[in-house]
N, C-alpha and C. Protein backbone atom coordinates (compact mmCIF):
# COMPACT_ATOMS: atom_id res chain seq x y z
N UNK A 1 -41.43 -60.23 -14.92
CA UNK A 1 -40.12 -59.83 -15.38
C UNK A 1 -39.89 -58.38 -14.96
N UNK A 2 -38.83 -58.30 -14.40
CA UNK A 2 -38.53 -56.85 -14.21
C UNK A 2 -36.98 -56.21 -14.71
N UNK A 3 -36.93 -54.82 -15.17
CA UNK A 3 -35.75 -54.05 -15.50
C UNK A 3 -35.42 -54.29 -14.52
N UNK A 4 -33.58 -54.35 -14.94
CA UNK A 4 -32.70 -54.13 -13.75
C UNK A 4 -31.13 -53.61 -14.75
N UNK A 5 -30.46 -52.77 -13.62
CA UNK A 5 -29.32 -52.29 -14.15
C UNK A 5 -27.95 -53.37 -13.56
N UNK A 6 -27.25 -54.01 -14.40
CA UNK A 6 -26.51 -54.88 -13.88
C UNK A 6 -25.24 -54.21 -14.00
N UNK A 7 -24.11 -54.90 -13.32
CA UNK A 7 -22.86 -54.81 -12.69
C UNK A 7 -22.12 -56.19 -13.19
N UNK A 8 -21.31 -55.81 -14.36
CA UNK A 8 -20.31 -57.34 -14.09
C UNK A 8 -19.36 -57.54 -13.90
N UNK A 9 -18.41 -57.74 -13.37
CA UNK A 9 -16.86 -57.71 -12.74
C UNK A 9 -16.54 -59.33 -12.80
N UNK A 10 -15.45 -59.38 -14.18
CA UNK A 10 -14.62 -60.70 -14.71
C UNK A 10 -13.67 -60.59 -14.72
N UNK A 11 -13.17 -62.13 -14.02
CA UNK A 11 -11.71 -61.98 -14.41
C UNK A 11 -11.05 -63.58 -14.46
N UNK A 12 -10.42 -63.29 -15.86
CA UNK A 12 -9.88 -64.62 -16.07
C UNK A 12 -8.29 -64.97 -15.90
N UNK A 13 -7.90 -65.93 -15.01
CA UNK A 13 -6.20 -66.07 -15.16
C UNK A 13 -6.01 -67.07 -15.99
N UNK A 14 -5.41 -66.92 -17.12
CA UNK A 14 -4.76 -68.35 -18.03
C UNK A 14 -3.70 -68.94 -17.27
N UNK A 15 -3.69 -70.15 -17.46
CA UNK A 15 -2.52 -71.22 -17.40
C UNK A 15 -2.01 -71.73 -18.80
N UNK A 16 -0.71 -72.15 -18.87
CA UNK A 16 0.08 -72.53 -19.78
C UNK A 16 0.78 -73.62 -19.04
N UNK A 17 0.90 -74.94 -19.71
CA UNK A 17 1.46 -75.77 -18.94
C UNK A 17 2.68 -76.45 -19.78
N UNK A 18 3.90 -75.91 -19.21
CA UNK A 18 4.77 -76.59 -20.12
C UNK A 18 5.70 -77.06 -19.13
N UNK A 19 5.44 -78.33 -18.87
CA UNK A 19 6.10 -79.23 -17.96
C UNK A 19 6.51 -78.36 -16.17
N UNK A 20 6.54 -77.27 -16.82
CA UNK A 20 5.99 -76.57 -15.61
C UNK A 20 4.36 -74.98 -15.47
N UNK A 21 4.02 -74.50 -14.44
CA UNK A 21 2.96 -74.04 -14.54
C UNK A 21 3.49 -72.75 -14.69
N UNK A 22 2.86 -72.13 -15.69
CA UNK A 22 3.19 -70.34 -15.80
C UNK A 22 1.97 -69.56 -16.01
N UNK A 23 1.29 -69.21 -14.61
CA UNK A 23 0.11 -67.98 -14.94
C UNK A 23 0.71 -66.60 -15.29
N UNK A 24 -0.67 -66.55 -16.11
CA UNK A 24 -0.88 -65.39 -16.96
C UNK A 24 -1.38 -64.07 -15.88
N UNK A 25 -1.35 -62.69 -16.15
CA UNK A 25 -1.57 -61.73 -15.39
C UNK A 25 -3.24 -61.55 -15.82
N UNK A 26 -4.07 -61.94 -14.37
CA UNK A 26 -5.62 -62.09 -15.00
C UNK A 26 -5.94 -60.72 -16.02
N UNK A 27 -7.27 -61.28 -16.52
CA UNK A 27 -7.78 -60.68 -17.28
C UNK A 27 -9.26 -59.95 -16.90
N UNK A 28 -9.49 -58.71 -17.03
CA UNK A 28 -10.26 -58.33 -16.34
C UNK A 28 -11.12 -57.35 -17.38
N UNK A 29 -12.46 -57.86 -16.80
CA UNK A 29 -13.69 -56.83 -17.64
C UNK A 29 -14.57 -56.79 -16.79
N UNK A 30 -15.21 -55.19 -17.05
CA UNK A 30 -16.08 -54.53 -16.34
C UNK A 30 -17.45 -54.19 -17.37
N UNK A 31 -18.97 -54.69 -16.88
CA UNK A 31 -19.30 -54.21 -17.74
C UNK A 31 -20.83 -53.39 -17.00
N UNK A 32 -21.67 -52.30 -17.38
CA UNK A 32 -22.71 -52.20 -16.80
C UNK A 32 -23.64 -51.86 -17.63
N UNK A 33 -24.84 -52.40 -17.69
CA UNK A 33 -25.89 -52.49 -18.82
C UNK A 33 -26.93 -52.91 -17.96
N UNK A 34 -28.24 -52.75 -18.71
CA UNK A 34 -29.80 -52.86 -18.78
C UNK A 34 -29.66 -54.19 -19.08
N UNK A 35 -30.65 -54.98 -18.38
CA UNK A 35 -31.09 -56.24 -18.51
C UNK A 35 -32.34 -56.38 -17.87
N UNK A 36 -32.91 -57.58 -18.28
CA UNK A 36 -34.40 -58.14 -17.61
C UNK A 36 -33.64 -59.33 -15.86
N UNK A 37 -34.51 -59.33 -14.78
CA UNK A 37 -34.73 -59.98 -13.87
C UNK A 37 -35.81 -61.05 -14.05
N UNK A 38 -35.73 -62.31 -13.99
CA UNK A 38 -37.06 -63.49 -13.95
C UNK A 38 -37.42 -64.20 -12.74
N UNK A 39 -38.10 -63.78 -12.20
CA UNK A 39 -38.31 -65.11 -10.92
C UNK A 39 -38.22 -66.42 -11.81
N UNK A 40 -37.81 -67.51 -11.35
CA UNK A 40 -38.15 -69.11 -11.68
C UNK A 40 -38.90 -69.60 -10.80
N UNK A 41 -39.57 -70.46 -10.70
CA UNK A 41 -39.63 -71.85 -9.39
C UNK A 41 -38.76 -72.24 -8.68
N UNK A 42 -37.58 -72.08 -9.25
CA UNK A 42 -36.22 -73.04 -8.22
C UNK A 42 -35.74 -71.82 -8.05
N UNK A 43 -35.36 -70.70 -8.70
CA UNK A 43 -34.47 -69.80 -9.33
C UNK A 43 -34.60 -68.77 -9.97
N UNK A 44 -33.77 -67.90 -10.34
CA UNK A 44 -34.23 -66.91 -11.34
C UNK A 44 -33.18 -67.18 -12.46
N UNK A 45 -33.51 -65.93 -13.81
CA UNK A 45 -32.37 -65.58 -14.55
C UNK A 45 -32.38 -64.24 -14.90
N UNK A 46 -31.41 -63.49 -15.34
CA UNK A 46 -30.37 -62.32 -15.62
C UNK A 46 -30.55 -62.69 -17.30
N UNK A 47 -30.45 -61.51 -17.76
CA UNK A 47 -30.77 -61.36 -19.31
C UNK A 47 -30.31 -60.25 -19.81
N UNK A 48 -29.29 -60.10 -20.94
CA UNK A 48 -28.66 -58.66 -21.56
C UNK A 48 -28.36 -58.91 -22.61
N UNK A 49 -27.95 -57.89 -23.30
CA UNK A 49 -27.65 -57.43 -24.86
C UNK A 49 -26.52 -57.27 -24.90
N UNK A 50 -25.70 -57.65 -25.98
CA UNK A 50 -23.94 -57.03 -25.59
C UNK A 50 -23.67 -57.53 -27.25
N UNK A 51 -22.73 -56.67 -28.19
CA UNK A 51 -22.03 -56.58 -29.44
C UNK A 51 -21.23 -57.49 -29.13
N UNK A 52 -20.99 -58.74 -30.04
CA UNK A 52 -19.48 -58.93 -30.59
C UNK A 52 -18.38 -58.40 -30.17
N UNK A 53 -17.16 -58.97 -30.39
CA UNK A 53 -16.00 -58.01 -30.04
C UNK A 53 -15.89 -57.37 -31.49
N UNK A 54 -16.05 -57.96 -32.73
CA UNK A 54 -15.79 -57.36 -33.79
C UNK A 54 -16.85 -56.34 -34.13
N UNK A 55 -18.01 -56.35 -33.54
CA UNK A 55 -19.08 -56.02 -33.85
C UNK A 55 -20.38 -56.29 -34.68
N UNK A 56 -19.87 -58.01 -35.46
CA UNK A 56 -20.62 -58.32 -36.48
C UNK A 56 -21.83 -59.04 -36.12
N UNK A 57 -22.52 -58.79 -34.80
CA UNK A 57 -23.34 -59.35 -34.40
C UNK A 57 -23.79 -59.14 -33.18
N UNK A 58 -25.02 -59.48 -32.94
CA UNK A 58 -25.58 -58.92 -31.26
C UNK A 58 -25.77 -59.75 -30.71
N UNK A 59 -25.37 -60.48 -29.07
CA UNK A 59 -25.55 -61.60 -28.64
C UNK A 59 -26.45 -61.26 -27.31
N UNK A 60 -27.35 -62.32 -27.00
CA UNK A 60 -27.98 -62.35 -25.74
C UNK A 60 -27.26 -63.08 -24.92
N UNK A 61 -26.95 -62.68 -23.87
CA UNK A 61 -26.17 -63.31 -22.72
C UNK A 61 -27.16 -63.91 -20.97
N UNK A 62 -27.06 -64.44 -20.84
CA UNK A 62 -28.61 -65.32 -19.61
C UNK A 62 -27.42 -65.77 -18.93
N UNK A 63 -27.79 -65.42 -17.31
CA UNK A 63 -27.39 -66.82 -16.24
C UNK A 63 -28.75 -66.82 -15.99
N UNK A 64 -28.65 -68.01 -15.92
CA UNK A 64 -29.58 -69.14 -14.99
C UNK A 64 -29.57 -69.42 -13.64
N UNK A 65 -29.57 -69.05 -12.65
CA UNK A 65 -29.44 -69.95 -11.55
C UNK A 65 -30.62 -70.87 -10.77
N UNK A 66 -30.15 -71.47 -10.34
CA UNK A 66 -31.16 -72.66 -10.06
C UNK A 66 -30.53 -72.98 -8.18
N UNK A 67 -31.57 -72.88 -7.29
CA UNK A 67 -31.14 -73.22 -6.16
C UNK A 67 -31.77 -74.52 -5.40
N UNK A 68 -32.60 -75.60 -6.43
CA UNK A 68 -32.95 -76.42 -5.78
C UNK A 68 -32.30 -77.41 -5.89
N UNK A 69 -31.97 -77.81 -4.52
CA UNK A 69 -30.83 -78.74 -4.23
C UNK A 69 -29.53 -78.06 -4.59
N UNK A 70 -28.91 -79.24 -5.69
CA UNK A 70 -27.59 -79.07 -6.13
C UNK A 70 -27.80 -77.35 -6.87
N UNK A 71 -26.93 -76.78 -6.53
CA UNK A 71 -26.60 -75.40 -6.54
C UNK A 71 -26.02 -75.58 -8.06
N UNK A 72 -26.49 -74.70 -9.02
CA UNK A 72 -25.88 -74.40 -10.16
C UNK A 72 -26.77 -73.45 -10.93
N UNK A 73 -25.58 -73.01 -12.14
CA UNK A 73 -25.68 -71.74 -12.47
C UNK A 73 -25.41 -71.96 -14.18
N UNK A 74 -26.11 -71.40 -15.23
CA UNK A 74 -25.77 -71.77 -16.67
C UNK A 74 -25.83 -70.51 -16.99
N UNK A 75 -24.31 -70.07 -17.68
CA UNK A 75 -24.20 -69.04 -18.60
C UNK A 75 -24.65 -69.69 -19.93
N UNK A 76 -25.70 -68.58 -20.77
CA UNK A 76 -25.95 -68.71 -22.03
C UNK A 76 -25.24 -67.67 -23.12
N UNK A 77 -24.88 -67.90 -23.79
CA UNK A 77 -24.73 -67.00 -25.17
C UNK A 77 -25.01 -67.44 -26.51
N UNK A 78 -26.13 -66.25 -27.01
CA UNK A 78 -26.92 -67.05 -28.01
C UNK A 78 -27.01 -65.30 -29.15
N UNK A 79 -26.69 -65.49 -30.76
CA UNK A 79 -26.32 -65.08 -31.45
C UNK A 79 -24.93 -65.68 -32.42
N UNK A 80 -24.36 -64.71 -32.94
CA UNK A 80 -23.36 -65.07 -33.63
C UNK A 80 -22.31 -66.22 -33.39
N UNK A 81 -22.01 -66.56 -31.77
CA UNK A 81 -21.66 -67.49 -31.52
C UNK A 81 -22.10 -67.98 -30.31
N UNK A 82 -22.10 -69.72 -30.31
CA UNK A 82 -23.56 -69.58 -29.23
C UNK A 82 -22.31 -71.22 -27.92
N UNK A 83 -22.65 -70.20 -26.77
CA UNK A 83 -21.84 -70.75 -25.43
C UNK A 83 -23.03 -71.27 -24.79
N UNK A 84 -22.82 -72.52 -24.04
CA UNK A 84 -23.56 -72.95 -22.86
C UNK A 84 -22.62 -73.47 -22.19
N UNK A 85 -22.52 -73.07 -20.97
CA UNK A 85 -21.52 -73.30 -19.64
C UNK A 85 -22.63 -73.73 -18.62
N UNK A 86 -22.30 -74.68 -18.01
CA UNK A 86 -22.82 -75.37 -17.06
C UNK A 86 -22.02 -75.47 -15.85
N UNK A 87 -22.49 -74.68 -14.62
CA UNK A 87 -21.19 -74.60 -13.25
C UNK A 87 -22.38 -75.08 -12.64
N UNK A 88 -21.54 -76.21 -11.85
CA UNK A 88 -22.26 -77.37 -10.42
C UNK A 88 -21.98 -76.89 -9.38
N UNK A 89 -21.81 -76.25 -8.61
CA UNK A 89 -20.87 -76.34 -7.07
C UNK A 89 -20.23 -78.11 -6.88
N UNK A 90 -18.62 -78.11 -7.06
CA UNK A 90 -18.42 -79.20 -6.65
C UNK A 90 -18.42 -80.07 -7.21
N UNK A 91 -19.18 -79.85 -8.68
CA UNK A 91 -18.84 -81.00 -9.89
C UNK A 91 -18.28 -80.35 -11.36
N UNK A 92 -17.58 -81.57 -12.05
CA UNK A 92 -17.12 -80.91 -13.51
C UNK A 92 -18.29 -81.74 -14.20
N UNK A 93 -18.59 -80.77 -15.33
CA UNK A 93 -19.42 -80.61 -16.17
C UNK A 93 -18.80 -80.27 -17.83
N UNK A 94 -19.84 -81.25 -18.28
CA UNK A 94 -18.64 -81.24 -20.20
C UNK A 94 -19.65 -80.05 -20.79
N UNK A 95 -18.77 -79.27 -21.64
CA UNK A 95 -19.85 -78.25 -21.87
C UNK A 95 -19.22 -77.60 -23.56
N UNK A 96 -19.83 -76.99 -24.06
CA UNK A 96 -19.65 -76.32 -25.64
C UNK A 96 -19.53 -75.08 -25.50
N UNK A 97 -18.56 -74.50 -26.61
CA UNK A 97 -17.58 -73.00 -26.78
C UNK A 97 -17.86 -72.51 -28.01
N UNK A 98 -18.20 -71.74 -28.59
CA UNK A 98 -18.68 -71.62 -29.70
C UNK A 98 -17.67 -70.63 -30.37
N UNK A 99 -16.52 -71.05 -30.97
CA UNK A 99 -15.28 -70.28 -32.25
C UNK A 99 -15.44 -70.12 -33.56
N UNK A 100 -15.20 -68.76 -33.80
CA UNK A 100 -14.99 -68.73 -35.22
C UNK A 100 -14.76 -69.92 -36.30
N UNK A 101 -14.06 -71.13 -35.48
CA UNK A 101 -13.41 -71.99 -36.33
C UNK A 101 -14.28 -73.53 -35.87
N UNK A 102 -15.27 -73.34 -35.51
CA UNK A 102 -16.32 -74.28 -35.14
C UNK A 102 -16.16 -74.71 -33.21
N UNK A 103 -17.01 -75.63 -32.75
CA UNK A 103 -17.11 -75.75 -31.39
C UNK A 103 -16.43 -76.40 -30.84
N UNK A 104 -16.20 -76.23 -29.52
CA UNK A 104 -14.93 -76.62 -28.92
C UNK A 104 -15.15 -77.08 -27.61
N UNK A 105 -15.26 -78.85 -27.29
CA UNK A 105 -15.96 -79.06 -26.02
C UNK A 105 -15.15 -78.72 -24.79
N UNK A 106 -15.71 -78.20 -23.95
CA UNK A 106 -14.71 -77.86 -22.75
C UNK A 106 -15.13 -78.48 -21.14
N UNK A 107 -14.18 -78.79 -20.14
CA UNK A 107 -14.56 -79.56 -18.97
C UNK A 107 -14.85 -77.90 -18.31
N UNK A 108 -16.10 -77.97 -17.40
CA UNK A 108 -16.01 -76.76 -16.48
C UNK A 108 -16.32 -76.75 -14.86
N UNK A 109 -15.29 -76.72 -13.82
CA UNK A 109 -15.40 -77.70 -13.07
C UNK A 109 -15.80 -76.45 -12.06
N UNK A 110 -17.04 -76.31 -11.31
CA UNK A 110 -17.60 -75.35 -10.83
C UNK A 110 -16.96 -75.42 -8.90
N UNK A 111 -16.17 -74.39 -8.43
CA UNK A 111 -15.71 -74.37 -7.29
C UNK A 111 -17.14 -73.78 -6.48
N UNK A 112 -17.46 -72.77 -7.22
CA UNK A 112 -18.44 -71.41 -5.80
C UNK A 112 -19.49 -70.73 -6.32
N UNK A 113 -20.97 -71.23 -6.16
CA UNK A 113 -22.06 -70.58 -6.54
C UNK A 113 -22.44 -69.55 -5.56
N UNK A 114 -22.71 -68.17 -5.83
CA UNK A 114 -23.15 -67.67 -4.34
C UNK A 114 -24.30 -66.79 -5.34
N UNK A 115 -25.39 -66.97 -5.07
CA UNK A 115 -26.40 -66.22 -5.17
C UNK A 115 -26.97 -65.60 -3.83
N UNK A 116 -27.43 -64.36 -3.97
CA UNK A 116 -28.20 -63.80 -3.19
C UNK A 116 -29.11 -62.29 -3.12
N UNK A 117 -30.16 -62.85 -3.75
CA UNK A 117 -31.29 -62.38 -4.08
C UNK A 117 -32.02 -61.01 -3.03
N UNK A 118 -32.20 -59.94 -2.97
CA UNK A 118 -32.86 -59.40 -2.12
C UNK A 118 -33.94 -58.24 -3.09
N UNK A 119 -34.71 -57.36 -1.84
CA UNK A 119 -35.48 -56.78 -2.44
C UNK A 119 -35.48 -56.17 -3.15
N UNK A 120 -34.67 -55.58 -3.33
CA UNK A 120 -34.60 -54.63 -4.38
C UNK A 120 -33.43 -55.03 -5.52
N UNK A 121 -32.84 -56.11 -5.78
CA UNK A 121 -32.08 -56.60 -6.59
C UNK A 121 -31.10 -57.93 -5.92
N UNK A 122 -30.09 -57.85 -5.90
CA UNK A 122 -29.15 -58.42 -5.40
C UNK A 122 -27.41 -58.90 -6.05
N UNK A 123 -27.05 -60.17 -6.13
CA UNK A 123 -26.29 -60.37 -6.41
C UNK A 123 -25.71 -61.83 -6.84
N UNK A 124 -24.74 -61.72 -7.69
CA UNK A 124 -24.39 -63.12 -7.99
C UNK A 124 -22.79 -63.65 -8.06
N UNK A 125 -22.11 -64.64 -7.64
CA UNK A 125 -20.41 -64.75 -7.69
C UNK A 125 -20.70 -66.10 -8.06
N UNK A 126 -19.71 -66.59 -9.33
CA UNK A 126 -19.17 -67.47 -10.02
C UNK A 126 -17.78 -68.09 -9.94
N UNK A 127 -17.21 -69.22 -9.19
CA UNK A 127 -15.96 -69.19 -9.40
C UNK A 127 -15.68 -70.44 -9.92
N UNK A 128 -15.05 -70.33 -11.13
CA UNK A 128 -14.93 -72.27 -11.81
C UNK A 128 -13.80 -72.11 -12.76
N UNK A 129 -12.83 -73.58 -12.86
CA UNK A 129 -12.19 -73.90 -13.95
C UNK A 129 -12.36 -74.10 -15.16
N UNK A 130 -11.90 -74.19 -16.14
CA UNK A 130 -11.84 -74.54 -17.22
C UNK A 130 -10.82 -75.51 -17.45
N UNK A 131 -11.09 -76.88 -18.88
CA UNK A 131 -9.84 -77.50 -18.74
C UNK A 131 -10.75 -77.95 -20.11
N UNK A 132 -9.33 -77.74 -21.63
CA UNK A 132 -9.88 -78.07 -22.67
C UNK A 132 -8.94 -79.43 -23.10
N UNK A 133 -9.49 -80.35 -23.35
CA UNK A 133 -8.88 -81.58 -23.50
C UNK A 133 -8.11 -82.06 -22.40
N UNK A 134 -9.00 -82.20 -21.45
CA UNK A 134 -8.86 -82.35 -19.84
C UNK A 134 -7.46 -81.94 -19.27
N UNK A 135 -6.86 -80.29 -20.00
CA UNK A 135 -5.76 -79.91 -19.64
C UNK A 135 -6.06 -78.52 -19.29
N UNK A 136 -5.87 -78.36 -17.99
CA UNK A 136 -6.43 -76.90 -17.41
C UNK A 136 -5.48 -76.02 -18.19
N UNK A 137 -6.70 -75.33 -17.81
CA UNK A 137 -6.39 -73.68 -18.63
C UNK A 137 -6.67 -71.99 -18.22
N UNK A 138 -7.65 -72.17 -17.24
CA UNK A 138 -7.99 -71.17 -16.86
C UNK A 138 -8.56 -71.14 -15.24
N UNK A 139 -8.64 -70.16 -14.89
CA UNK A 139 -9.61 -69.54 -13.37
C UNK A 139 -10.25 -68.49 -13.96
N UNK A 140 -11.70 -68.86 -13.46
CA UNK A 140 -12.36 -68.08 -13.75
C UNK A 140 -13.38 -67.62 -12.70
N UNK A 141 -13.72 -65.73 -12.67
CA UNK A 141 -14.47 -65.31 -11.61
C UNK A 141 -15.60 -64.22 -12.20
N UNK A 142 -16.81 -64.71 -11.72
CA UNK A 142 -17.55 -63.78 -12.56
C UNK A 142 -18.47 -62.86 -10.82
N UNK A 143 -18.43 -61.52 -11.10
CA UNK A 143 -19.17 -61.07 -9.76
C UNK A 143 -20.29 -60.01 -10.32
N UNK A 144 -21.37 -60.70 -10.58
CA UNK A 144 -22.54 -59.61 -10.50
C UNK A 144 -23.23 -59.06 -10.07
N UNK A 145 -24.13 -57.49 -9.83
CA UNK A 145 -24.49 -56.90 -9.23
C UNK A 145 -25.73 -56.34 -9.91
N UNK A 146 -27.05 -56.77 -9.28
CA UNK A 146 -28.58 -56.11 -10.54
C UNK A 146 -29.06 -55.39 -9.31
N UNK A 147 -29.68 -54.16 -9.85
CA UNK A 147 -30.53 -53.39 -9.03
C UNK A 147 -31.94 -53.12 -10.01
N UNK A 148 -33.17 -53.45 -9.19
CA UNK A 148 -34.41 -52.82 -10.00
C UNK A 148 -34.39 -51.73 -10.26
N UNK A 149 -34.67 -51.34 -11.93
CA UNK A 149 -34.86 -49.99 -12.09
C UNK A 149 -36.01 -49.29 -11.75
């Protein structure tokens, strides 16, 4: 396991669908923090600490990526409210949201895994839908950046 200083650059566009389509002006977060690096067998994972938005709790946040064969990538969030997202390259995947007001199954239909690993750190891009009660809702782009400390 090794320190690494990560880079995250998100951004989400909502959809609203009322008989016609009206996007939302994306949504964008930047974040940079200390995390652990893991080699896997297939893959590695990314590991960090991050508050609540309210603050009432500390959550661990994990991607997973996995490069044998079928290309995919699992965001974890585990604490106060606990997410598992599952992105395929190329397939939708049923997956759990974890709300204040209990869980919320969601379709997540994975467009673009790009990992790429180098010596001294590397990088990771996420690009996938969302669709809750098989009615889209979102684009979503996640672009990360780890360097060994």
């Amino acid at each position: 396991m090794k320190n690494v200083l990560i880079l995250i650059k998100s951004s989400t566009r909502q959809v609203s669908d009322d008989n016609e389509v009206t996007a939302y002006d994306p949504e964008m977060i930047e974040i940079i923090t200390k995390g652990n690096f893991e080699k896997k067998k297939t893959g590695y994972s990314l590991t960090y600490e991050e508050i609540g938005e309210d603050f009432r709790y500390l959550t661990t946040l994990s991607f997973n990526v996995e490069s044998d064969g079928q290309k995919s990538a699992t965001i974890m969030k585990k604490g106060g409210l606990n997410t598992m997202l599952v992105i395929e390259e190329g397939r939708r995947t049923n997956c759990w949201h974890g709300t204040d007001y209990g869980n919320l199954q969601i379709g997540v239909w994975g467009e673009l895994i790009r990992s790429e690993p180098a010596k001294n750190g590397g990088n990771l891009e996420l690009c996938y839908k969302i669709d809750v009660n098989s009615i889209f809702t979102s684009n979503n782009q996640i672009k990360v950046d780890f360097k060994y400390c």
